[in-house]
PDB file of N, CA and C in Angstrom:
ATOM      1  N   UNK A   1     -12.441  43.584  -2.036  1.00  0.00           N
ATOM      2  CA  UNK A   1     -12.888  44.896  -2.438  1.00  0.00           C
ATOM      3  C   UNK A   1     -11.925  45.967  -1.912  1.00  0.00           C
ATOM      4  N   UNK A   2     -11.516  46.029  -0.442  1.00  0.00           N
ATOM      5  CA  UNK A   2     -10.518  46.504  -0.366  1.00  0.00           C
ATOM      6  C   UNK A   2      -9.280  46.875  -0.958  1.00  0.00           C
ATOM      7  N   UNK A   3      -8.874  45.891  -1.491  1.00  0.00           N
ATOM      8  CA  UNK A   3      -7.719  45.107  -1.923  1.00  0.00           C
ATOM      9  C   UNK A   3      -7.609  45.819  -3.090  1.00  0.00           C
ATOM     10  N   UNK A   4      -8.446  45.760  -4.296  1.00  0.00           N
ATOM     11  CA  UNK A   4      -9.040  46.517  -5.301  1.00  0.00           C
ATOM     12  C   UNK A   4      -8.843  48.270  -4.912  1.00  0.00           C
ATOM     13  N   UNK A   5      -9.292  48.600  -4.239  1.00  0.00           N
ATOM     14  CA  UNK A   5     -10.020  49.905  -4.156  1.00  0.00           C
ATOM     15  C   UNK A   5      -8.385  50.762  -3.947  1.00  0.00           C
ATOM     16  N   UNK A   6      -7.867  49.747  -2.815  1.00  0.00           N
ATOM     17  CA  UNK A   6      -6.540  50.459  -2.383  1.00  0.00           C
ATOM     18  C   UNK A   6      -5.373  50.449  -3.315  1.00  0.00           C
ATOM     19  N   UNK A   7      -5.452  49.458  -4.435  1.00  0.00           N
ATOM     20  CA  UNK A   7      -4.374  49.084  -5.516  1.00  0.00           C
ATOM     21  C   UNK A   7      -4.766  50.555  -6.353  1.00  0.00           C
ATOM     22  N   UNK A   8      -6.256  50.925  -6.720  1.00  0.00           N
ATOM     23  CA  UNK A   8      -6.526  51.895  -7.651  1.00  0.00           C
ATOM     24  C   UNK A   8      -6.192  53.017  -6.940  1.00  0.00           C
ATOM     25  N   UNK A   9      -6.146  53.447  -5.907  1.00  0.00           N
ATOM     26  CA  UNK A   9      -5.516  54.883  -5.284  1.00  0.00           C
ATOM     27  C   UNK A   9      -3.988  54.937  -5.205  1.00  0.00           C
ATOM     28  N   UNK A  10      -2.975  53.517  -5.085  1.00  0.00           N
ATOM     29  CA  UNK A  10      -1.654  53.608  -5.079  1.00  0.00           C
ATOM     30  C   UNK A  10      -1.325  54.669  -6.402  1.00  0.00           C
ATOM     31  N   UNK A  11      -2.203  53.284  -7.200  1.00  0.00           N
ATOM     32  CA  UNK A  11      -2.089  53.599  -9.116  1.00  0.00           C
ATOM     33  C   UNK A  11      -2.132  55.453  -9.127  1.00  0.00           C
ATOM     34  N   UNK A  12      -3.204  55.770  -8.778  1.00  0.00           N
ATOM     35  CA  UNK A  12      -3.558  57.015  -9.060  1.00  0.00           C
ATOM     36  C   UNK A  12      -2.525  58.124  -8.528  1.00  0.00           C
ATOM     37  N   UNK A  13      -2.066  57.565  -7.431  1.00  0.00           N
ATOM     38  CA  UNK A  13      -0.821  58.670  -6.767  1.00  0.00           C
ATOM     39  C   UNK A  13       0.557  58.134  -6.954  1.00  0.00           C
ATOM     40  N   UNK A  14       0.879  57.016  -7.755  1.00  0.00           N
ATOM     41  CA  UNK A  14       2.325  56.845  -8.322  1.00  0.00           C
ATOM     42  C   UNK A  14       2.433  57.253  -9.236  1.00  0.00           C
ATOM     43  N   UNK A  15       0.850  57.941 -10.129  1.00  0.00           N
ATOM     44  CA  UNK A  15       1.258  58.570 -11.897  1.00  0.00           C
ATOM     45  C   UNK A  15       1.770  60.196 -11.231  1.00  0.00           C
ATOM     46  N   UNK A  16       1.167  60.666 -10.221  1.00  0.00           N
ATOM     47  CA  UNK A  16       1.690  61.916  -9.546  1.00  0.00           C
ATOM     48  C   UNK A  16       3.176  62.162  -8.973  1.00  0.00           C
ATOM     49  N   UNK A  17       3.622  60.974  -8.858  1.00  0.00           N
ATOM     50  CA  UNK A  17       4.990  60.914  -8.172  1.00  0.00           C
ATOM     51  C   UNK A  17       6.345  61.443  -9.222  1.00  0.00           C
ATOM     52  N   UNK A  18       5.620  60.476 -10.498  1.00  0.00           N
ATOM     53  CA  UNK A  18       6.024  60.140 -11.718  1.00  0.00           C
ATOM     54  C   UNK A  18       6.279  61.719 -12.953  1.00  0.00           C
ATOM     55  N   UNK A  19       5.620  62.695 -12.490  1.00  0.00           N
ATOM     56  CA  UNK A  19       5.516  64.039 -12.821  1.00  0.00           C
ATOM     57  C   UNK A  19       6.858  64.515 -12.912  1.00  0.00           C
ATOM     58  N   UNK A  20       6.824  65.600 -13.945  1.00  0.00           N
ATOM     59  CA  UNK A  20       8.395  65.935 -14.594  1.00  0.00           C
ATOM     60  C   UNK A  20       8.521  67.644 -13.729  1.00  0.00           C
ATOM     61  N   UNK A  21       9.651  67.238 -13.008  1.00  0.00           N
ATOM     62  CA  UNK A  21       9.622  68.496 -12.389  1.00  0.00           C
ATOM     63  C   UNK A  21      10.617  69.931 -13.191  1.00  0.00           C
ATOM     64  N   UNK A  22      10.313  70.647 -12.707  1.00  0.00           N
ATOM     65  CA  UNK A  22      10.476  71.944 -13.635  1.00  0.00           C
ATOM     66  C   UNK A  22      12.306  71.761 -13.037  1.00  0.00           C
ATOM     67  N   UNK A  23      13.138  72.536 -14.155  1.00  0.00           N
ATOM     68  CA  UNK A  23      14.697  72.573 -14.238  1.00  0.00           C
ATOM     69  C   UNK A  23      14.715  73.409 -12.975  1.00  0.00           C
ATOM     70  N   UNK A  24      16.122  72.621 -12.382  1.00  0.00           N
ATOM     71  CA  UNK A  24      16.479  73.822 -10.883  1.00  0.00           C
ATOM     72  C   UNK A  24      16.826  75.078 -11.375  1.00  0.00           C
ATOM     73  N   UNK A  25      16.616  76.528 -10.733  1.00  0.00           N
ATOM     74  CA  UNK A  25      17.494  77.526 -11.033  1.00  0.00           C
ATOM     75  C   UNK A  25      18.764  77.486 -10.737  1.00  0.00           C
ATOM     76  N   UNK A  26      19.658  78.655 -11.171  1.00  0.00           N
ATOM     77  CA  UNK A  26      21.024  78.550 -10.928  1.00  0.00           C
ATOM     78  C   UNK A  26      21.101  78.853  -9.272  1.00  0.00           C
ATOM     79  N   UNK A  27      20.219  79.870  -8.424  1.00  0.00           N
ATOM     80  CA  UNK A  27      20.638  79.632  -7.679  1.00  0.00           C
ATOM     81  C   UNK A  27      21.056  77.904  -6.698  1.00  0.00           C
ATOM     82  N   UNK A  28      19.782  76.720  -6.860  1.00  0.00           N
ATOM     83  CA  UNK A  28      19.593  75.913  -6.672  1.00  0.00           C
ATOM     84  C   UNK A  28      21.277  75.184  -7.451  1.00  0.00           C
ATOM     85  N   UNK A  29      21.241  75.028  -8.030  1.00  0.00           N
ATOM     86  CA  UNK A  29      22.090  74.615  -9.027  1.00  0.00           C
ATOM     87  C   UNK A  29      23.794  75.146  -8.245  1.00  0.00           C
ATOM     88  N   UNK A  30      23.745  76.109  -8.013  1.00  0.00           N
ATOM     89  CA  UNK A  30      25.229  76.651  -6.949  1.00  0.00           C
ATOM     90  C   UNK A  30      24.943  75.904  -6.058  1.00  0.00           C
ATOM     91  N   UNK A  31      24.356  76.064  -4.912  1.00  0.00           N
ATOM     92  CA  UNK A  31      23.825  75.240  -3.470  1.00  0.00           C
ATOM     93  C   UNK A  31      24.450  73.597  -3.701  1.00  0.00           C
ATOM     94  N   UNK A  32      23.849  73.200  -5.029  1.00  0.00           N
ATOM     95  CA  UNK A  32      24.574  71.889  -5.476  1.00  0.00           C
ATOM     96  C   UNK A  32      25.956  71.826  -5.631  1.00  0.00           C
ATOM     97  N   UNK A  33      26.302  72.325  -6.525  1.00  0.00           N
ATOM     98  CA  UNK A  33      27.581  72.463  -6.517  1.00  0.00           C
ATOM     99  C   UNK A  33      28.357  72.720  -5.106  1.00  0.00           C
ATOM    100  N   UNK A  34      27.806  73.740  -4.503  1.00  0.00           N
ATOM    101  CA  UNK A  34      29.069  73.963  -2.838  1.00  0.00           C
ATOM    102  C   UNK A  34      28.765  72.494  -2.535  1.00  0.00           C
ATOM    103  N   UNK A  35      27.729  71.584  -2.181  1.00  0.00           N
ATOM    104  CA  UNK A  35      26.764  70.656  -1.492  1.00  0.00           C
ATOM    105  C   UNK A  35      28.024  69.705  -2.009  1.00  0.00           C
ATOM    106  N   UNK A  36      28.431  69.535  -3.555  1.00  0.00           N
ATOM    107  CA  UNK A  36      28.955  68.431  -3.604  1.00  0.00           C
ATOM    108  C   UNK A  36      30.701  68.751  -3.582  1.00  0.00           C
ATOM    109  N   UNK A  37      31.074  69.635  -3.648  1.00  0.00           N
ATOM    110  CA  UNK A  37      32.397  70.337  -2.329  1.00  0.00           C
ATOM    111  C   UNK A  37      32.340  69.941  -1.796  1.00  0.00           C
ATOM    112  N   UNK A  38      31.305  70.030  -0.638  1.00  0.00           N
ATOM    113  CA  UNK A  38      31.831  69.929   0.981  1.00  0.00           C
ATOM    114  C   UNK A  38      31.819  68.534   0.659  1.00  0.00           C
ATOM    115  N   UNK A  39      31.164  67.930  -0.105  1.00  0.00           N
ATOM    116  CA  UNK A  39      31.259  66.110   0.519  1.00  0.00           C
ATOM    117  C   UNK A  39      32.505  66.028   0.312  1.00  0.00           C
ATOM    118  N   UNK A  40      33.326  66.333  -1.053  1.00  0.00           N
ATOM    119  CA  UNK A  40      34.150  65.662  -1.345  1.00  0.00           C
ATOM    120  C   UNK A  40      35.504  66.081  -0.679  1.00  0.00           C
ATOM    121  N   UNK A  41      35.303  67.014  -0.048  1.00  0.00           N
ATOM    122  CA  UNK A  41      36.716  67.742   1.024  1.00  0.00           C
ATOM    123  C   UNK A  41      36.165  66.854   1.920  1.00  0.00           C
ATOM    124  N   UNK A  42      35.391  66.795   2.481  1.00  0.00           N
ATOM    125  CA  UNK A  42      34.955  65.593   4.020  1.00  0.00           C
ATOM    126  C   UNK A  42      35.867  64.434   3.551  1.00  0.00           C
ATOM    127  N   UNK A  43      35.611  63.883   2.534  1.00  0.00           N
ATOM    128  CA  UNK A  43      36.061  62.282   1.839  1.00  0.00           C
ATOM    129  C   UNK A  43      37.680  62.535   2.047  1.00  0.00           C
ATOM    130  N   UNK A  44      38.415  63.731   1.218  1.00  0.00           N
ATOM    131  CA  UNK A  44      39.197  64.066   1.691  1.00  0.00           C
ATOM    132  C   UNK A  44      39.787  63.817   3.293  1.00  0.00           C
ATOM    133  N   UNK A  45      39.297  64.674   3.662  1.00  0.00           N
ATOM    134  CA  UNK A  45      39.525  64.878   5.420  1.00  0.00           C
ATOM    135  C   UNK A  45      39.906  63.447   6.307  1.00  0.00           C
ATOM    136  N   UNK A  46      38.693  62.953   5.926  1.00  0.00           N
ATOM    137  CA  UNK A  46      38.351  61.360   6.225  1.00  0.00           C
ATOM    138  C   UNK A  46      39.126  60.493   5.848  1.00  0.00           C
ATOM    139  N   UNK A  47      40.184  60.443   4.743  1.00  0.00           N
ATOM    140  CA  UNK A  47      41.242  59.592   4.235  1.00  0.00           C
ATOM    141  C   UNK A  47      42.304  60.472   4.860  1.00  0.00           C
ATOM    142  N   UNK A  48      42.452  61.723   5.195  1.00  0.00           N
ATOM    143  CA  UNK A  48      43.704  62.312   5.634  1.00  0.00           C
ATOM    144  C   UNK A  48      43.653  61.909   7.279  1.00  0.00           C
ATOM    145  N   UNK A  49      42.617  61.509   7.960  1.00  0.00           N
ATOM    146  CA  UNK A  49      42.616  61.157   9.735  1.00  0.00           C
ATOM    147  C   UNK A  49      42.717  59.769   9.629  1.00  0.00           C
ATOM    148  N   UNK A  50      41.967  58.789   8.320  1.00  0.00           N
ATOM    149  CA  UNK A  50      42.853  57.356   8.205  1.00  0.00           C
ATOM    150  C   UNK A  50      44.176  57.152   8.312  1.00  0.00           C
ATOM    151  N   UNK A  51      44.739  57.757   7.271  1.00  0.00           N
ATOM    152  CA  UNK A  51      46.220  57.738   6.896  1.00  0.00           C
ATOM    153  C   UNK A  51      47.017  58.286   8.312  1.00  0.00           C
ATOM    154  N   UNK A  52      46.743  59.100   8.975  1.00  0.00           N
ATOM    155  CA  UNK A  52      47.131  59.338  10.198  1.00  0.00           C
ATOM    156  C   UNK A  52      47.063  58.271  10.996  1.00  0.00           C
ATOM    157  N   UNK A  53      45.697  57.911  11.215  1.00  0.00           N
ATOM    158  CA  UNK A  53      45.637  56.803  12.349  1.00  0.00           C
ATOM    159  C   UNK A  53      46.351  55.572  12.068  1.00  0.00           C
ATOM    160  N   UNK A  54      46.337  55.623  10.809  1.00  0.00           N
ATOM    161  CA  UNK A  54      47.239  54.335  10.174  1.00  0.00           C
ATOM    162  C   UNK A  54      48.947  54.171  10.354  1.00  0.00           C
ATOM    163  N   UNK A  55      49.180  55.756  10.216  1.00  0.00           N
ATOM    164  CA  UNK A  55      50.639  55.057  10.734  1.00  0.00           C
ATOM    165  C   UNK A  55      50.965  55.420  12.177  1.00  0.00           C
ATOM    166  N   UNK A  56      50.197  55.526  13.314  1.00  0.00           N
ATOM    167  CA  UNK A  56      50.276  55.827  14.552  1.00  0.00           C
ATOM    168  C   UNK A  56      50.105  54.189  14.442  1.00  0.00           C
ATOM    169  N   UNK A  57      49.125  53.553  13.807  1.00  0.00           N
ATOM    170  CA  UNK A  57      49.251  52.019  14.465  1.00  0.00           C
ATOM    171  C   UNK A  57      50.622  51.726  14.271  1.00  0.00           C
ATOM    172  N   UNK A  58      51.067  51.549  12.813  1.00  0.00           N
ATOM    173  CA  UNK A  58      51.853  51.115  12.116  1.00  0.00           C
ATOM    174  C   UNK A  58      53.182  51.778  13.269  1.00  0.00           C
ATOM    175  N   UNK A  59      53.423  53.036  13.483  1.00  0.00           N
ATOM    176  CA  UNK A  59      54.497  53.060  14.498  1.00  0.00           C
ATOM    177  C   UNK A  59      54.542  52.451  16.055  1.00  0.00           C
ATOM    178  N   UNK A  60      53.123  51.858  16.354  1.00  0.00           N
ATOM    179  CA  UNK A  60      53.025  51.270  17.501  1.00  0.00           C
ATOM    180  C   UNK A  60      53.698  49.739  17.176  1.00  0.00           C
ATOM    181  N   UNK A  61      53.224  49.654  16.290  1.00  0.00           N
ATOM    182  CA  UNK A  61      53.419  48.043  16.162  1.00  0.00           C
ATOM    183  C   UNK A  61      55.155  47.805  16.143  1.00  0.00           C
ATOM    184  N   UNK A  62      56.026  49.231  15.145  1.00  0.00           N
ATOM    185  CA  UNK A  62      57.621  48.316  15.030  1.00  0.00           C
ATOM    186  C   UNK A  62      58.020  48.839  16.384  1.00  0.00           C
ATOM    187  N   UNK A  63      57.315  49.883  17.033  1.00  0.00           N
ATOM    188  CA  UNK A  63      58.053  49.938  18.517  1.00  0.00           C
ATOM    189  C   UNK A  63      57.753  48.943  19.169  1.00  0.00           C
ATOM    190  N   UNK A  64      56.856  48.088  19.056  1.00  0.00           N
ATOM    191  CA  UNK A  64      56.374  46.906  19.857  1.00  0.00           C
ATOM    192  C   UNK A  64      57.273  45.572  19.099  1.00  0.00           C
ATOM    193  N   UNK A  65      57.397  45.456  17.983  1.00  0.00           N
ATOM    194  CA  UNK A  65      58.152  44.666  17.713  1.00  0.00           C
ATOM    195  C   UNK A  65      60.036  44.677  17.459  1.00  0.00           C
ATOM    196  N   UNK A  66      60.708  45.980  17.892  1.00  0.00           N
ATOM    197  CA  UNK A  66      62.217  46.408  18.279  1.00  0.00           C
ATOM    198  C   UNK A  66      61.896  46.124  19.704  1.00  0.00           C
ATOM    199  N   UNK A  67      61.119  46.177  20.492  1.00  0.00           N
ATOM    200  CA  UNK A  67      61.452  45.698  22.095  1.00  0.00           C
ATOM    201  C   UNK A  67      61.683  44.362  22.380  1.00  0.00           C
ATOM    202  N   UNK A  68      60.580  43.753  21.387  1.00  0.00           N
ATOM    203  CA  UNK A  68      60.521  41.967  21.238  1.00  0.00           C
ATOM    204  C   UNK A  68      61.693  41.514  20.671  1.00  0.00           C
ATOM    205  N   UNK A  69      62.319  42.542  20.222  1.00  0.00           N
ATOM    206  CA  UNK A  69      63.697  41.838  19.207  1.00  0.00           C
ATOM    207  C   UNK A  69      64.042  41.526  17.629  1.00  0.00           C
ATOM    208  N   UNK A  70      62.528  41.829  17.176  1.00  0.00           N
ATOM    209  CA  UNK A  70      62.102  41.395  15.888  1.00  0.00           C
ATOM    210  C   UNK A  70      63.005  42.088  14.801  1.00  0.00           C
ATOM    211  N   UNK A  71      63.330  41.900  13.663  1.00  0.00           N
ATOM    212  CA  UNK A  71      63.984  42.859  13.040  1.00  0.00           C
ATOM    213  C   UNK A  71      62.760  43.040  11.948  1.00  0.00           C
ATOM    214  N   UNK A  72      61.781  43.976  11.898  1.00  0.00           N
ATOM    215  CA  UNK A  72      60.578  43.980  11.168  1.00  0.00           C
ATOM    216  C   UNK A  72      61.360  45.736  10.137  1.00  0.00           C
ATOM    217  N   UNK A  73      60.864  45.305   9.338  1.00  0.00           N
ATOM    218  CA  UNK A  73      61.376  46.995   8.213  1.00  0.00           C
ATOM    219  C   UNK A  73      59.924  47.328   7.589  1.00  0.00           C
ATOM    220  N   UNK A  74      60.051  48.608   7.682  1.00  0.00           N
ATOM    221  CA  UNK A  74      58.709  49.571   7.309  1.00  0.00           C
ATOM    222  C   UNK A  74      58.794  49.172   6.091  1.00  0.00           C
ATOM    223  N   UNK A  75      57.514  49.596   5.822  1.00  0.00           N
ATOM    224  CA  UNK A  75      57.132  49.837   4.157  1.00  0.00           C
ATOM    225  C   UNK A  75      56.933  51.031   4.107  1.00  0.00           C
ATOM    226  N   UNK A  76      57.890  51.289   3.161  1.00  0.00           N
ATOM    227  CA  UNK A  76      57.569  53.184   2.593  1.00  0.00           C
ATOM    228  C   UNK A  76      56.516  53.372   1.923  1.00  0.00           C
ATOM    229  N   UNK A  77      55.648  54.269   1.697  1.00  0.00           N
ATOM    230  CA  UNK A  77      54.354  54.657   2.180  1.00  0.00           C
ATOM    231  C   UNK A  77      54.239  56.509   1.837  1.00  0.00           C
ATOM    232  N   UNK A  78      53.338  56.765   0.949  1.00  0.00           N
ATOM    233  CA  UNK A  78      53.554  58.372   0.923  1.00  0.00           C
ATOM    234  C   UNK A  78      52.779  58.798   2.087  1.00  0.00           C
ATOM    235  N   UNK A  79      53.381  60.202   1.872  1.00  0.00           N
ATOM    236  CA  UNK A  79      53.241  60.758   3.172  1.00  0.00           C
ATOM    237  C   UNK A  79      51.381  61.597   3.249  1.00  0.00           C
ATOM    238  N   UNK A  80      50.822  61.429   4.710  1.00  0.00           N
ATOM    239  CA  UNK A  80      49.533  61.876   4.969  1.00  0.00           C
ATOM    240  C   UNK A  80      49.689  63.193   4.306  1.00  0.00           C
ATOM    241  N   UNK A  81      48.403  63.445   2.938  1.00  0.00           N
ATOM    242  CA  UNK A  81      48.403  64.986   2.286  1.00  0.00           C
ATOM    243  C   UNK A  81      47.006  65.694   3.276  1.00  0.00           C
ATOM    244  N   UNK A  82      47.825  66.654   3.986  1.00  0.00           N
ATOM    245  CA  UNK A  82      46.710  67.548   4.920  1.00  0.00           C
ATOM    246  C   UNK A  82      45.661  68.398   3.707  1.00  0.00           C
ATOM    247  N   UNK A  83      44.316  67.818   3.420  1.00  0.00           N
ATOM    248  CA  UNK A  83      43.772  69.091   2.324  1.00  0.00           C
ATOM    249  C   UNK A  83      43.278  70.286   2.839  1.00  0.00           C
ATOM    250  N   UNK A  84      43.753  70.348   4.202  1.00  0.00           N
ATOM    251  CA  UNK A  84      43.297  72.083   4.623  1.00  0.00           C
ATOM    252  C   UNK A  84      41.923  72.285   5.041  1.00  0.00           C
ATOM    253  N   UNK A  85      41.497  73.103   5.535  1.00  0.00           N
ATOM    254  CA  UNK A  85      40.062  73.904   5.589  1.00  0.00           C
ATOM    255  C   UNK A  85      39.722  73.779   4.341  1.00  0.00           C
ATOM    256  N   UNK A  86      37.920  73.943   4.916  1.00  0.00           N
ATOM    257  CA  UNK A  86      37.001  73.838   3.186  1.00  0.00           C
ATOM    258  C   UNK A  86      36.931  75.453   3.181  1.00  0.00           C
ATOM    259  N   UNK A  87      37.303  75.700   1.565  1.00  0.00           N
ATOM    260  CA  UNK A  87      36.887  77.098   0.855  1.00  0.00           C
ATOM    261  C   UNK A  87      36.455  76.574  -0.507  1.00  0.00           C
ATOM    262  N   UNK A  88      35.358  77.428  -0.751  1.00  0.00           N
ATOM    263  CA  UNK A  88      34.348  77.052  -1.470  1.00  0.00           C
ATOM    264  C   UNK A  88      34.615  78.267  -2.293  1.00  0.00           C
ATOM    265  N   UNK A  89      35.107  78.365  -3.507  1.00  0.00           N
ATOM    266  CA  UNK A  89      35.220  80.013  -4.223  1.00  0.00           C
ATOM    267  C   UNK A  89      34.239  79.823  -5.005  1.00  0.00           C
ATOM    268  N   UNK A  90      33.005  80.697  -4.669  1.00  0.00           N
ATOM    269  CA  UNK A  90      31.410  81.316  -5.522  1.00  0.00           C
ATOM    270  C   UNK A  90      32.570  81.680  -7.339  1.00  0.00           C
ATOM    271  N   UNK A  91      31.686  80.740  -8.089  1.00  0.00           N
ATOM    272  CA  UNK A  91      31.639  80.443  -9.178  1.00  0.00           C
ATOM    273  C   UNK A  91      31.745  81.985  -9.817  1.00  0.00           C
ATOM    274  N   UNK A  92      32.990  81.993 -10.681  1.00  0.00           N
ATOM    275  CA  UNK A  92      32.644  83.642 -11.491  1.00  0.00           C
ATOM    276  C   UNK A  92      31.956  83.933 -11.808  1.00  0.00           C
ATOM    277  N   UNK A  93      31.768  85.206 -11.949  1.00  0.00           N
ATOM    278  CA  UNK A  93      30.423  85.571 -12.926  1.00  0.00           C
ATOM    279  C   UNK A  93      30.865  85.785 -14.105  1.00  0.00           C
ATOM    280  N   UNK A  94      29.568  86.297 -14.994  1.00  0.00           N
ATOM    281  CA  UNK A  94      29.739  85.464 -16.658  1.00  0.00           C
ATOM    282  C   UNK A  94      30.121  87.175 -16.783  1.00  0.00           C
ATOM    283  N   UNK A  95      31.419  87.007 -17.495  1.00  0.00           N
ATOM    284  CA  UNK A  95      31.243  88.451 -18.130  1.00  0.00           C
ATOM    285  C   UNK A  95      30.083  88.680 -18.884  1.00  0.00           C
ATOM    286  N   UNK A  96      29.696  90.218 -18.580  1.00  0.00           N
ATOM    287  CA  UNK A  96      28.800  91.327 -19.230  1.00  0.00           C
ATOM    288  C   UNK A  96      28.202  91.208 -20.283  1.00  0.00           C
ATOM    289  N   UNK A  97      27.733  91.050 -21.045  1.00  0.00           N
ATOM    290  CA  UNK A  97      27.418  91.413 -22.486  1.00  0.00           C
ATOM    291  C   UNK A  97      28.180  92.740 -23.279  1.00  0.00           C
ATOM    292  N   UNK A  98      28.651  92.636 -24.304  1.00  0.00           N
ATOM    293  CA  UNK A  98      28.787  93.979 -24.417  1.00  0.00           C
ATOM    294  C   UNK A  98      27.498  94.820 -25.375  1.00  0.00           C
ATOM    295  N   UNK A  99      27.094  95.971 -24.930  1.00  0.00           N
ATOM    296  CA  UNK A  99      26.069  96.595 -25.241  1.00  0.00           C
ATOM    297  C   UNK A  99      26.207  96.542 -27.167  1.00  0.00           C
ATOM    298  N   UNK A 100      24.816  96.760 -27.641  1.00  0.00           N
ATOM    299  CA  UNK A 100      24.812  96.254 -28.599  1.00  0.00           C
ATOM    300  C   UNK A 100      24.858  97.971 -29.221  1.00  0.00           C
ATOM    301  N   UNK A 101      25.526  98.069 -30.724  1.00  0.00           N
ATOM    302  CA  UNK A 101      25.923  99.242 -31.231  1.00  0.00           C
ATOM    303  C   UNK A 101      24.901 100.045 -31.464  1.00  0.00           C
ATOM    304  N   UNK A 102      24.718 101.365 -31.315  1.00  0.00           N
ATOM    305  CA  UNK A 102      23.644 102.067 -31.508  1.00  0.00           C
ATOM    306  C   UNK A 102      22.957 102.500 -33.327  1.00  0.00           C
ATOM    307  N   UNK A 103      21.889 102.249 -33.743  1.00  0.00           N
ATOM    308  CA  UNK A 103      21.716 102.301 -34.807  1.00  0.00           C
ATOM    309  C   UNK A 103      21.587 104.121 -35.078  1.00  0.00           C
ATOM    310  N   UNK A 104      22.348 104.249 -36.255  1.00  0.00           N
ATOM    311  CA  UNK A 104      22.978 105.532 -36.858  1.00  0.00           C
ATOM    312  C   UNK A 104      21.423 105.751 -37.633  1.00  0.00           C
ATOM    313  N   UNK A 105      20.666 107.303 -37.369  1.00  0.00           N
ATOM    314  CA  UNK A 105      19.826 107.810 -37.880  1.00  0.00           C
ATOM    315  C   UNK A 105      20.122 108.595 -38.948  1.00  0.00           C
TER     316      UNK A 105
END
């Protein structure tokens, strides 16, 4: 009976979940937009402190292997692109309307 009782209240509050929510405004809709900026300068950022750390190994390793004697040769490799500070430039605004012509009496 339990079992029952508690399946019919899930039922009843997953058709509520299931509800069509009203369109974001534009302000909402900007917020998104900066929101998915900043991730993607982070992602940025985050491959530009890889690529760094990567060839700090990579220069540890042929200095470690010219002491040993090794004759090891780099692989050329483009160079770490710094993407800067995040700036976020607020979306233009929509030009004006132009006013509509005045009707001649």
């Amino acid at each position: 009976m339990k079992t029952t009782l508690t399946l019919a209240l899930l039922t009843l509050c997953a058709g509520t979940a299931w509800a069509k929510l009203p369109p974001p405004n534009d302000e909402a809709k900007a917020k998104a937009a900066e929101a998915a900026a900043k991730t993607a300068h982070g992602g940025k950022v985050d491959a530009f402190k890889l690529c760094q750390s990567m060839d700090r190994v990579a220069a540890g390793y042929l200095a470690d292997a010219k002491k040993a004697g090794k004759d090891v040769k780099p692989v050329a490799t483009p160079p770490c692109a710094d993407p800067g500070p995040f700036v976020y430039p607020p979306p233009a605004a929509a030009p004006a309307a132009a006013p509509a012509p005045a009707k001649k009496s």
